[in-house]
PDB file of N, CA and C in Angstrom:
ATOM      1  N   UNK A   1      89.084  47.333 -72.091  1.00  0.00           N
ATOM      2  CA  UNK A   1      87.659  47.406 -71.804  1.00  0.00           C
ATOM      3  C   UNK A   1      87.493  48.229 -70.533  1.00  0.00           C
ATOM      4  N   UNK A   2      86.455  49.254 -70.394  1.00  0.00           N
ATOM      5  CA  UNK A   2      86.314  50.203 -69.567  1.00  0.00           C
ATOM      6  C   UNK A   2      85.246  49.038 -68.287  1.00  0.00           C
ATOM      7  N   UNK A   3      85.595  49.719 -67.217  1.00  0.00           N
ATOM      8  CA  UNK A   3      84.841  49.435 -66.255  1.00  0.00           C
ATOM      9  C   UNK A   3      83.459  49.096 -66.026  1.00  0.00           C
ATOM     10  N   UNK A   4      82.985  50.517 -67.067  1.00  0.00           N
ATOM     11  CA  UNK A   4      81.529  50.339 -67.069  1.00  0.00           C
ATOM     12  C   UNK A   4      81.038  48.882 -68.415  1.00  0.00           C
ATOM     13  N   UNK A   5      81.979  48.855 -69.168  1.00  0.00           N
ATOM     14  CA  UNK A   5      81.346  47.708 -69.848  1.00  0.00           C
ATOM     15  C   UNK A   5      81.348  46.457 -69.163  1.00  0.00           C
ATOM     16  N   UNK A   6      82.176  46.460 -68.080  1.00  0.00           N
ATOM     17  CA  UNK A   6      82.698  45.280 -67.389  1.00  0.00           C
ATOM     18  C   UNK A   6      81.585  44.499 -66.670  1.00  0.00           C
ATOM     19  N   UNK A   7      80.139  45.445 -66.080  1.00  0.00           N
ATOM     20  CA  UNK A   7      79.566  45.297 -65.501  1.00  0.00           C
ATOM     21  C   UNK A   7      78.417  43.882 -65.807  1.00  0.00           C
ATOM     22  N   UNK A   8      78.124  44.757 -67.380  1.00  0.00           N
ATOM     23  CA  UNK A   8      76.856  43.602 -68.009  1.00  0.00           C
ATOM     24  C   UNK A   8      77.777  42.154 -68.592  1.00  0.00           C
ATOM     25  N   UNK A   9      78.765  42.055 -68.795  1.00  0.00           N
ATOM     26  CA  UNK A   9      79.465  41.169 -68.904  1.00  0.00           C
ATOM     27  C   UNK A   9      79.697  39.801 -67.606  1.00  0.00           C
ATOM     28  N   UNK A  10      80.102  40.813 -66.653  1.00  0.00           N
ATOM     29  CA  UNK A  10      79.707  40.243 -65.337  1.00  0.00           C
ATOM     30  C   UNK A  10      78.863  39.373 -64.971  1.00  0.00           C
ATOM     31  N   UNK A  11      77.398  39.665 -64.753  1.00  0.00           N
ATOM     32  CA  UNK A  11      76.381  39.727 -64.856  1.00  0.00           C
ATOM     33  C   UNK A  11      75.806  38.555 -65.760  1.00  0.00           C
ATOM     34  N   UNK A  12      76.046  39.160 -67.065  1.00  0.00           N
ATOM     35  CA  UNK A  12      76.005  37.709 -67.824  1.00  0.00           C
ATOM     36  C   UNK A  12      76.700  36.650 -67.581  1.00  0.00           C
ATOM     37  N   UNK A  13      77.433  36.599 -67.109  1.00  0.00           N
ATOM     38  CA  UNK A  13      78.807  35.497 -66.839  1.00  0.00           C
ATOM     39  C   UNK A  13      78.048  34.928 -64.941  1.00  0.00           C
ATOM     40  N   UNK A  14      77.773  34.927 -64.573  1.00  0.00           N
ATOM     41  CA  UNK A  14      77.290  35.268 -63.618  1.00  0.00           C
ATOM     42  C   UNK A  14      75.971  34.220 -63.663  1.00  0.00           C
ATOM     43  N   UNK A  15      75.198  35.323 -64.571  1.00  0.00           N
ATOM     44  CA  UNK A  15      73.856  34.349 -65.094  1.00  0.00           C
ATOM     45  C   UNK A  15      73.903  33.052 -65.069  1.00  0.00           C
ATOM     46  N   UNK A  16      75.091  32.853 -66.468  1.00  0.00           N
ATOM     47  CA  UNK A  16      75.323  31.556 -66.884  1.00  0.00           C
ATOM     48  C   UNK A  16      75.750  30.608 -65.915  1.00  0.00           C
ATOM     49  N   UNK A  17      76.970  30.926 -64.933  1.00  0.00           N
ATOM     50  CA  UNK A  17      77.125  29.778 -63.750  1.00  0.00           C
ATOM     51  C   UNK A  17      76.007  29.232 -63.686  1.00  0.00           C
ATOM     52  N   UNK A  18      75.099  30.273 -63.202  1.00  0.00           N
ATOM     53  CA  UNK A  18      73.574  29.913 -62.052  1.00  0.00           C
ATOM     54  C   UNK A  18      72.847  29.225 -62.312  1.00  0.00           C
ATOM     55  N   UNK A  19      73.146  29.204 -63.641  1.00  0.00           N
ATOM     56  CA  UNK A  19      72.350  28.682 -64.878  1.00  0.00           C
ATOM     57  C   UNK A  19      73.082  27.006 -64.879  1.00  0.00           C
ATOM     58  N   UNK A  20      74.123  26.889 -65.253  1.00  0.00           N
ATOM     59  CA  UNK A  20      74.821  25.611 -65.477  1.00  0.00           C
ATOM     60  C   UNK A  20      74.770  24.859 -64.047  1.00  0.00           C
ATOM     61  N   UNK A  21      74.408  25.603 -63.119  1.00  0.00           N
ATOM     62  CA  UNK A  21      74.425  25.163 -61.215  1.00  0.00           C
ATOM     63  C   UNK A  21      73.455  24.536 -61.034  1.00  0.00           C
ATOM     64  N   UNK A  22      72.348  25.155 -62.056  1.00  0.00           N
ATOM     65  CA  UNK A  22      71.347  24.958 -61.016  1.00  0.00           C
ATOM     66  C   UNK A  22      70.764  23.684 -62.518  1.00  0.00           C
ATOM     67  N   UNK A  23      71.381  23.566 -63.499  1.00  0.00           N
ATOM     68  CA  UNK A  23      70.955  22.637 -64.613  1.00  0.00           C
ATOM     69  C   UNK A  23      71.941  21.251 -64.110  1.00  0.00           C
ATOM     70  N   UNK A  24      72.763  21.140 -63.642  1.00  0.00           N
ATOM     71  CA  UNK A  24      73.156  20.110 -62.948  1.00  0.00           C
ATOM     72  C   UNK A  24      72.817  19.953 -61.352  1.00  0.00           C
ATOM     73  N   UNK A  25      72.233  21.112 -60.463  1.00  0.00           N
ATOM     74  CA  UNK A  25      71.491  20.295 -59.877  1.00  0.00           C
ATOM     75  C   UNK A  25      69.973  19.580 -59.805  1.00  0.00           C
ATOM     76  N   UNK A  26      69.421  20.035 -60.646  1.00  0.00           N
ATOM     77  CA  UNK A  26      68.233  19.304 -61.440  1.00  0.00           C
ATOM     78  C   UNK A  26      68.458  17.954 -62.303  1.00  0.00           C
ATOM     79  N   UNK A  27      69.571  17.384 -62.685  1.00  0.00           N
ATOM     80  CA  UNK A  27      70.105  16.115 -62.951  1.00  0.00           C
ATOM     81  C   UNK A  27      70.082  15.579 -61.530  1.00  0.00           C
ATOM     82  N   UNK A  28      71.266  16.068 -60.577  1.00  0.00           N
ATOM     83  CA  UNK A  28      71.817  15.126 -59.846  1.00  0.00           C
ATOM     84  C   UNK A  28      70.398  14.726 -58.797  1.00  0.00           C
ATOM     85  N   UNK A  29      69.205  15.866 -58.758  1.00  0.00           N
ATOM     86  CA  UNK A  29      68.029  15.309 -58.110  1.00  0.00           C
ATOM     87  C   UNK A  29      67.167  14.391 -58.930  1.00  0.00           C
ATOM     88  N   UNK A  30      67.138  14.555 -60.394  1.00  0.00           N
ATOM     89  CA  UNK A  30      66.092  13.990 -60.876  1.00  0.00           C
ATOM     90  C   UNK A  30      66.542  12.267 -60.761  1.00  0.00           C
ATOM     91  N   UNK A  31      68.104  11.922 -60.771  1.00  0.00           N
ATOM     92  CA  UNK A  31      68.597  11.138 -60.420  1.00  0.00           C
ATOM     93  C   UNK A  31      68.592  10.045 -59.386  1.00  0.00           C
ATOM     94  N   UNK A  32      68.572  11.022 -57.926  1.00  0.00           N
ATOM     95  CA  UNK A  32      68.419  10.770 -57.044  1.00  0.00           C
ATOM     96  C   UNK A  32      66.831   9.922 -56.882  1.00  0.00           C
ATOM     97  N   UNK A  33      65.745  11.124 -57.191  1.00  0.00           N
ATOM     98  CA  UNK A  33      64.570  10.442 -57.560  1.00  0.00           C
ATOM     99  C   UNK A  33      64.752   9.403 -58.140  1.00  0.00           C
ATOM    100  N   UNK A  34      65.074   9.193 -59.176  1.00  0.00           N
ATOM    101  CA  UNK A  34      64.881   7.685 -59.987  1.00  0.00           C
ATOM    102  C   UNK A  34      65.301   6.610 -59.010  1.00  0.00           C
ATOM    103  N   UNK A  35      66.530   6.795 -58.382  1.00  0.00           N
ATOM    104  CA  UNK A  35      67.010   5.804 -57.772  1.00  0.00           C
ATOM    105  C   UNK A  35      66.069   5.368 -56.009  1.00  0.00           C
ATOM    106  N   UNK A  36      65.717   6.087 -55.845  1.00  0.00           N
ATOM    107  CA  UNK A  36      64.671   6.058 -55.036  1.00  0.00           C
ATOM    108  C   UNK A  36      63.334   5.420 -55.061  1.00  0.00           C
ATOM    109  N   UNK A  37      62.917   6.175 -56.376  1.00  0.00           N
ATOM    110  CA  UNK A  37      61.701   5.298 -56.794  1.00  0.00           C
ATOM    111  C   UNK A  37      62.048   3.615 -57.208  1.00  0.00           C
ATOM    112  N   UNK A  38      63.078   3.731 -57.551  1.00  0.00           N
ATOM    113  CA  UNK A  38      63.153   2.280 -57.940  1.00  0.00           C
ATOM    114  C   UNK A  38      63.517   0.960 -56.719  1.00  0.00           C
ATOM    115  N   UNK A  39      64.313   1.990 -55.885  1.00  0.00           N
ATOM    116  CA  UNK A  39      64.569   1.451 -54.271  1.00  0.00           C
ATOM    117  C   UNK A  39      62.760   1.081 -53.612  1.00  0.00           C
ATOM    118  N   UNK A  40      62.244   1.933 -53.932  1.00  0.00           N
ATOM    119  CA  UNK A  40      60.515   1.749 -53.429  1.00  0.00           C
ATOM    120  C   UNK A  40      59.680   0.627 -54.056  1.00  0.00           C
ATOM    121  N   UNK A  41      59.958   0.553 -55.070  1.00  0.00           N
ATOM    122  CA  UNK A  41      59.284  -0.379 -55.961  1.00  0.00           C
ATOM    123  C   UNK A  41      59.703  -2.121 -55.587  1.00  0.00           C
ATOM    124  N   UNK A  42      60.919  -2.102 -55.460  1.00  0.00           N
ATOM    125  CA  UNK A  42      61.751  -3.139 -55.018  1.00  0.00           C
ATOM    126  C   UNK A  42      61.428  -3.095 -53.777  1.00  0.00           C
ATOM    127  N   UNK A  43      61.260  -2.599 -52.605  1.00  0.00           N
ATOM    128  CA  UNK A  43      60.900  -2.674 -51.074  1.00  0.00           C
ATOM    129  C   UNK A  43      59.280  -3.130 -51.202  1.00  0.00           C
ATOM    130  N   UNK A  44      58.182  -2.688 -52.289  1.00  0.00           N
ATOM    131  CA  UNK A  44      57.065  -2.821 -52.403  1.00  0.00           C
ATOM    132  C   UNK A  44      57.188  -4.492 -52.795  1.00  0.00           C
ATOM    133  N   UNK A  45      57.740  -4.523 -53.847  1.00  0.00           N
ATOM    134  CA  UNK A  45      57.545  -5.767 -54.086  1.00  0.00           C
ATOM    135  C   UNK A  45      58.268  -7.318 -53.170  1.00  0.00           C
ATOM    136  N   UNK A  46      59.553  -6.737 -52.404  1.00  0.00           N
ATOM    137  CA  UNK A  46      59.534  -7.681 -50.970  1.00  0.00           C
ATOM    138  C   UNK A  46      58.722  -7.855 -50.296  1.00  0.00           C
ATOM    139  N   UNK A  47      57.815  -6.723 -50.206  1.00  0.00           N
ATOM    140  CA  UNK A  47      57.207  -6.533 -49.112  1.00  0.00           C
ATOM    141  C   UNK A  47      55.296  -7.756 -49.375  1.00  0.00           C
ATOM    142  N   UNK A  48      55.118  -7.682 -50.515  1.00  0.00           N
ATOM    143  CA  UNK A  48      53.927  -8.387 -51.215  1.00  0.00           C
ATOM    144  C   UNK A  48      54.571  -9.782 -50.860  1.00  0.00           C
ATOM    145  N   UNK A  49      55.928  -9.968 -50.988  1.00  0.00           N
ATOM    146  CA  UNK A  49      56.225 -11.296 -51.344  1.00  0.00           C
ATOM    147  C   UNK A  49      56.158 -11.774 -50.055  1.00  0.00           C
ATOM    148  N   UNK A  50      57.352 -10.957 -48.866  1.00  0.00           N
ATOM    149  CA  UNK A  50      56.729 -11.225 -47.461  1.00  0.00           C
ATOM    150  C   UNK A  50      55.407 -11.464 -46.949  1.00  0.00           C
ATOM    151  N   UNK A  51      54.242 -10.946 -47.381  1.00  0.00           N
ATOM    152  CA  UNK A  51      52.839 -11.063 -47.010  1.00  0.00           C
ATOM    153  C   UNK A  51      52.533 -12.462 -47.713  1.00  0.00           C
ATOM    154  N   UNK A  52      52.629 -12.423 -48.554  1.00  0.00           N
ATOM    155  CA  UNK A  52      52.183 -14.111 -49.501  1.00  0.00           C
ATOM    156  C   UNK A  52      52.862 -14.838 -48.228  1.00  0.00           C
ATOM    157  N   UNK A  53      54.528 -14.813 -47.374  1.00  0.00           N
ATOM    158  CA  UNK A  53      55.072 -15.942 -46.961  1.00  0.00           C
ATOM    159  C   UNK A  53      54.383 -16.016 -45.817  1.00  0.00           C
ATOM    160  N   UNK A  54      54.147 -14.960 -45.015  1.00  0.00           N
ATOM    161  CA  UNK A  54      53.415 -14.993 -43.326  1.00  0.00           C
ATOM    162  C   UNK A  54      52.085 -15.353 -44.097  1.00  0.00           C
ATOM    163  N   UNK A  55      51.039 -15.150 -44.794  1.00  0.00           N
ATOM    164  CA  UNK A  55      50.168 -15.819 -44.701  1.00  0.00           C
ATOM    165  C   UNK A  55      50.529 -17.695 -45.258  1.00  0.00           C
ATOM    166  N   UNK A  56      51.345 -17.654 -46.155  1.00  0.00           N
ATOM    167  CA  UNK A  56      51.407 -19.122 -45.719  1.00  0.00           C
ATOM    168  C   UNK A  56      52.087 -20.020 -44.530  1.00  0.00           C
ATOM    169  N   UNK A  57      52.960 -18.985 -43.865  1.00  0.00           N
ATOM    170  CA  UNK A  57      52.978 -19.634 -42.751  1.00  0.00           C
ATOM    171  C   UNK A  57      51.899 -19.956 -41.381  1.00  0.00           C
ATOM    172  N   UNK A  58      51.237 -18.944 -41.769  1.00  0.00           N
ATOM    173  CA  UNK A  58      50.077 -18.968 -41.050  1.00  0.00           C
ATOM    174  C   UNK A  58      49.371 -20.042 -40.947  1.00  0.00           C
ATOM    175  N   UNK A  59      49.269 -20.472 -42.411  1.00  0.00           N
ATOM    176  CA  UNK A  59      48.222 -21.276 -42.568  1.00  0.00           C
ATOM    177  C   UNK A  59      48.903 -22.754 -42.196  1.00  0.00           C
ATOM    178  N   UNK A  60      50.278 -22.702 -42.542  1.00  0.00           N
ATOM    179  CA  UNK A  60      51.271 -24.588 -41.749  1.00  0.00           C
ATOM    180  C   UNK A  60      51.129 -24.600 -40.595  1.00  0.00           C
ATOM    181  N   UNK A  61      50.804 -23.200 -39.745  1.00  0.00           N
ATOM    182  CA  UNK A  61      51.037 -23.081 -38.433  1.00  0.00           C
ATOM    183  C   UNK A  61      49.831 -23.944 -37.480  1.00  0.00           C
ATOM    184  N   UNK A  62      48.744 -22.952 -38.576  1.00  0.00           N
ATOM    185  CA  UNK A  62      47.032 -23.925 -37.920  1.00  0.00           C
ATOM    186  C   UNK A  62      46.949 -25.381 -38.660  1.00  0.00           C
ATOM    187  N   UNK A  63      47.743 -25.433 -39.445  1.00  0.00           N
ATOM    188  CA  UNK A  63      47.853 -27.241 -39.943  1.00  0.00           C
ATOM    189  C   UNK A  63      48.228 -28.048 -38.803  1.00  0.00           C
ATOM    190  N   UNK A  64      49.528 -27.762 -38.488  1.00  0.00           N
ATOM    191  CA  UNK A  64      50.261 -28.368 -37.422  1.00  0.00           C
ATOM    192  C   UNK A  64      49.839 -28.373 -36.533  1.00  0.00           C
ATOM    193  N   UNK A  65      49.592 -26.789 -36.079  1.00  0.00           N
ATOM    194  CA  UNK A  65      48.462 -27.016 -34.254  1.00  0.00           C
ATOM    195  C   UNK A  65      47.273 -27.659 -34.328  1.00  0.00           C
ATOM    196  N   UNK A  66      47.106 -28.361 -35.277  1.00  0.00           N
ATOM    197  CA  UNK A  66      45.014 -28.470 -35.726  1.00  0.00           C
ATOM    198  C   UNK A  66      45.099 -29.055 -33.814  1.00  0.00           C
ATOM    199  N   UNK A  67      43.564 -29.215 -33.515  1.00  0.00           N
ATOM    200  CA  UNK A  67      43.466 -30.252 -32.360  1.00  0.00           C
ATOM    201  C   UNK A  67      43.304 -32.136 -32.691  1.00  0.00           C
ATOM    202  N   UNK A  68      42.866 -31.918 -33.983  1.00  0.00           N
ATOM    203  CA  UNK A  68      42.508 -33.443 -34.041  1.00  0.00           C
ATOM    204  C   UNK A  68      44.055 -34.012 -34.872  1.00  0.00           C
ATOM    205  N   UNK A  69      45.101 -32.707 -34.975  1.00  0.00           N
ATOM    206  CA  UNK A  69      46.416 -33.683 -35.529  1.00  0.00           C
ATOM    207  C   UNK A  69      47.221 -33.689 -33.992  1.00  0.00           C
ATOM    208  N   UNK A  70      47.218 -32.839 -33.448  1.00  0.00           N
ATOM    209  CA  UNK A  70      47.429 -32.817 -32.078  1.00  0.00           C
ATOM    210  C   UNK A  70      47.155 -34.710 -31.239  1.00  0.00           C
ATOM    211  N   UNK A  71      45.916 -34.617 -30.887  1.00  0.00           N
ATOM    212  CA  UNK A  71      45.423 -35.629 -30.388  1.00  0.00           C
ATOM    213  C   UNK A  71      46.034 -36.805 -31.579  1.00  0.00           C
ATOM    214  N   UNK A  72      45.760 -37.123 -32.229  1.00  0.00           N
ATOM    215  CA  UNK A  72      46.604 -38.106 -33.150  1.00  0.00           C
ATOM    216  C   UNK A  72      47.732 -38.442 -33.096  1.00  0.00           C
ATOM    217  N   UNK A  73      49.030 -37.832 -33.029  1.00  0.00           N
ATOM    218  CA  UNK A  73      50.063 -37.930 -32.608  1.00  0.00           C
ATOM    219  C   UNK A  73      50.186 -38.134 -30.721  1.00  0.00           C
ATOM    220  N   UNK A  74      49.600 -37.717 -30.081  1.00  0.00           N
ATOM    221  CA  UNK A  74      49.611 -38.029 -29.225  1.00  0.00           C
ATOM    222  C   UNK A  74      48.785 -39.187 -28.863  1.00  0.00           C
ATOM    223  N   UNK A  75      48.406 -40.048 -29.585  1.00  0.00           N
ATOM    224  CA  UNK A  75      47.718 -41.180 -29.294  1.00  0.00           C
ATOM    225  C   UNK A  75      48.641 -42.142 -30.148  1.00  0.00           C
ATOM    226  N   UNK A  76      49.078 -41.825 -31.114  1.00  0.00           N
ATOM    227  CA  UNK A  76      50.155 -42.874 -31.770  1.00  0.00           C
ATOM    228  C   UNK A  76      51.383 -42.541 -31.230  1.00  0.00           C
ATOM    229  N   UNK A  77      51.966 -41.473 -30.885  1.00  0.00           N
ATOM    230  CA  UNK A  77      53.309 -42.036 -30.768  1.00  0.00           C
ATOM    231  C   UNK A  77      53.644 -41.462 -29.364  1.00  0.00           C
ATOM    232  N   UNK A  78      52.918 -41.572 -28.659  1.00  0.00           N
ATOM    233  CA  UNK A  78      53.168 -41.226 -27.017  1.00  0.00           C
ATOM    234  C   UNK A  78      52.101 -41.741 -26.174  1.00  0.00           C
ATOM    235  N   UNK A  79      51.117 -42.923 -26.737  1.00  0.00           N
ATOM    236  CA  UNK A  79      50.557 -43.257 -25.944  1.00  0.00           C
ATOM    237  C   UNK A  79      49.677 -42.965 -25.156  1.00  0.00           C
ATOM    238  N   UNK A  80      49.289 -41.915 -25.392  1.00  0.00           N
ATOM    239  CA  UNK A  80      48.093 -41.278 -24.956  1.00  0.00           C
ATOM    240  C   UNK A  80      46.888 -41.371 -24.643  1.00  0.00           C
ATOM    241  N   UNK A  81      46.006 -40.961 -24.009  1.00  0.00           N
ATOM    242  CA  UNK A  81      44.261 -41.195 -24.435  1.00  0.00           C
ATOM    243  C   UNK A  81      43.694 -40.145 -23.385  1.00  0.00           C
ATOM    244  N   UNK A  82      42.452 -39.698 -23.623  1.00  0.00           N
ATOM    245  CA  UNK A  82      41.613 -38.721 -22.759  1.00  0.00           C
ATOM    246  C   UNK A  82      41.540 -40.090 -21.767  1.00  0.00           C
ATOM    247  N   UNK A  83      41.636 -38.815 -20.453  1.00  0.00           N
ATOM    248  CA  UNK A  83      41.128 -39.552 -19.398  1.00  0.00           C
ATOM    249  C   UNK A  83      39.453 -39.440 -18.932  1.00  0.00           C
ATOM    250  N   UNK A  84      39.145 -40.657 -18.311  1.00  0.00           N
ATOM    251  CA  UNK A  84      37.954 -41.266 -17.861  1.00  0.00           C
ATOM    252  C   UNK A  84      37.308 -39.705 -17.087  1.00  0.00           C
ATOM    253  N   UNK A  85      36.292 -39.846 -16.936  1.00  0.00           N
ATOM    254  CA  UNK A  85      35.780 -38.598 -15.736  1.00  0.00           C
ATOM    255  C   UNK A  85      36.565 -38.861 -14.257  1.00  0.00           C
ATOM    256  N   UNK A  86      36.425 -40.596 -13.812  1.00  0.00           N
ATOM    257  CA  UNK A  86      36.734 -40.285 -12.354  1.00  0.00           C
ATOM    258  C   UNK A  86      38.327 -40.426 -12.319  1.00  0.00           C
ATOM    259  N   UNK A  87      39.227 -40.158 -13.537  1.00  0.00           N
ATOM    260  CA  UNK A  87      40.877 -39.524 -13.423  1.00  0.00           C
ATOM    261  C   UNK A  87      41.180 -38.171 -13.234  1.00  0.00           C
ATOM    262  N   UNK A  88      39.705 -37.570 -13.364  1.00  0.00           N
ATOM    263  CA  UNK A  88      39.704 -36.543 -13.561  1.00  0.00           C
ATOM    264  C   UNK A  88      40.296 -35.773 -12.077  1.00  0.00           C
ATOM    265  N   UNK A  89      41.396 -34.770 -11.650  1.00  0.00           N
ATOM    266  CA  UNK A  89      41.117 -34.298 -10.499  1.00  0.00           C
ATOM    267  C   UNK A  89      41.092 -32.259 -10.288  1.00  0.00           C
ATOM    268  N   UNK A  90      40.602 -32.396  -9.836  1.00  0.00           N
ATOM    269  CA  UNK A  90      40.472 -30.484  -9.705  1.00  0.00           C
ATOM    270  C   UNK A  90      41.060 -30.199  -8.791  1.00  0.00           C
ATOM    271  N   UNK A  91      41.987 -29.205  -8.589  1.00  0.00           N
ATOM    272  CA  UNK A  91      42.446 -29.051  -8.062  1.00  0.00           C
ATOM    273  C   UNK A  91      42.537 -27.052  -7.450  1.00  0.00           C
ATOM    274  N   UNK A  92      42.311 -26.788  -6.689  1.00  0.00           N
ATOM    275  CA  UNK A  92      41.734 -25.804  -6.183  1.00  0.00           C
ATOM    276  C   UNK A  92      42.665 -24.511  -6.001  1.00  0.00           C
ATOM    277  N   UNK A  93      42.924 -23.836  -5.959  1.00  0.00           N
ATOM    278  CA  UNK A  93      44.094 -23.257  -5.783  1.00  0.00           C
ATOM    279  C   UNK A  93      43.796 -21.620  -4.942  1.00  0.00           C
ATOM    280  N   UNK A  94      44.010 -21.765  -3.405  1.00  0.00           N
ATOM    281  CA  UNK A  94      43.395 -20.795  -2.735  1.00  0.00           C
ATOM    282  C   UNK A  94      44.819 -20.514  -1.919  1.00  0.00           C
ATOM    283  N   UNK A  95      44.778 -19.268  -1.368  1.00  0.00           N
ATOM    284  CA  UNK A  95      46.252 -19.277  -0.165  1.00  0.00           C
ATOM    285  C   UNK A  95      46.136 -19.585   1.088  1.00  0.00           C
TER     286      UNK A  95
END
């Protein structure tokens, strides 16, 4: 085979790599994508499930602090009680 035929042969051969290069790197991304999107979907849906848990913790949080369960426990099991007005003392705080 002469030189000059050598050329379009080349060329074609050539093509085709670029061709098979660039058709497997369009797999190994479309791939990548998938696995990504599905990594997102799964982070989305922790992430809903996390929000459901802080708002219910939220809500045990103002259970527990209420003021009138507060005062309750501190009147049953520590003995407690509001003091009178004249227990009352102020105390001033100047330098």
């Amino acid at each position: 085979m002469s030189s000059a035929g050598r050329g379009p042969l080349v060329l074609v051969l050539a093509l085709w790599c670029a061709c098979v290069v660039s058709a497997l790197a369009v797999v190994s991304v479309t791939q990548q994508v998938r696995r990504n999107t599905d990594e997102l979907e799964s982070l989305r849906r922790e992430s809903a499930e996390l929000e459901v848990q802080w708002g219910q913790y939220l809500l045990e949080q103002s259970t527990w602090a209420s003021y009138s369960r507060v005062e309750s426990k501190a009147r049953r099991e520590l003995n407690m009680h509001v003091p009178h007005a004249e227990q009352i003392i102020l105390i001033d705080k100047e330098p």
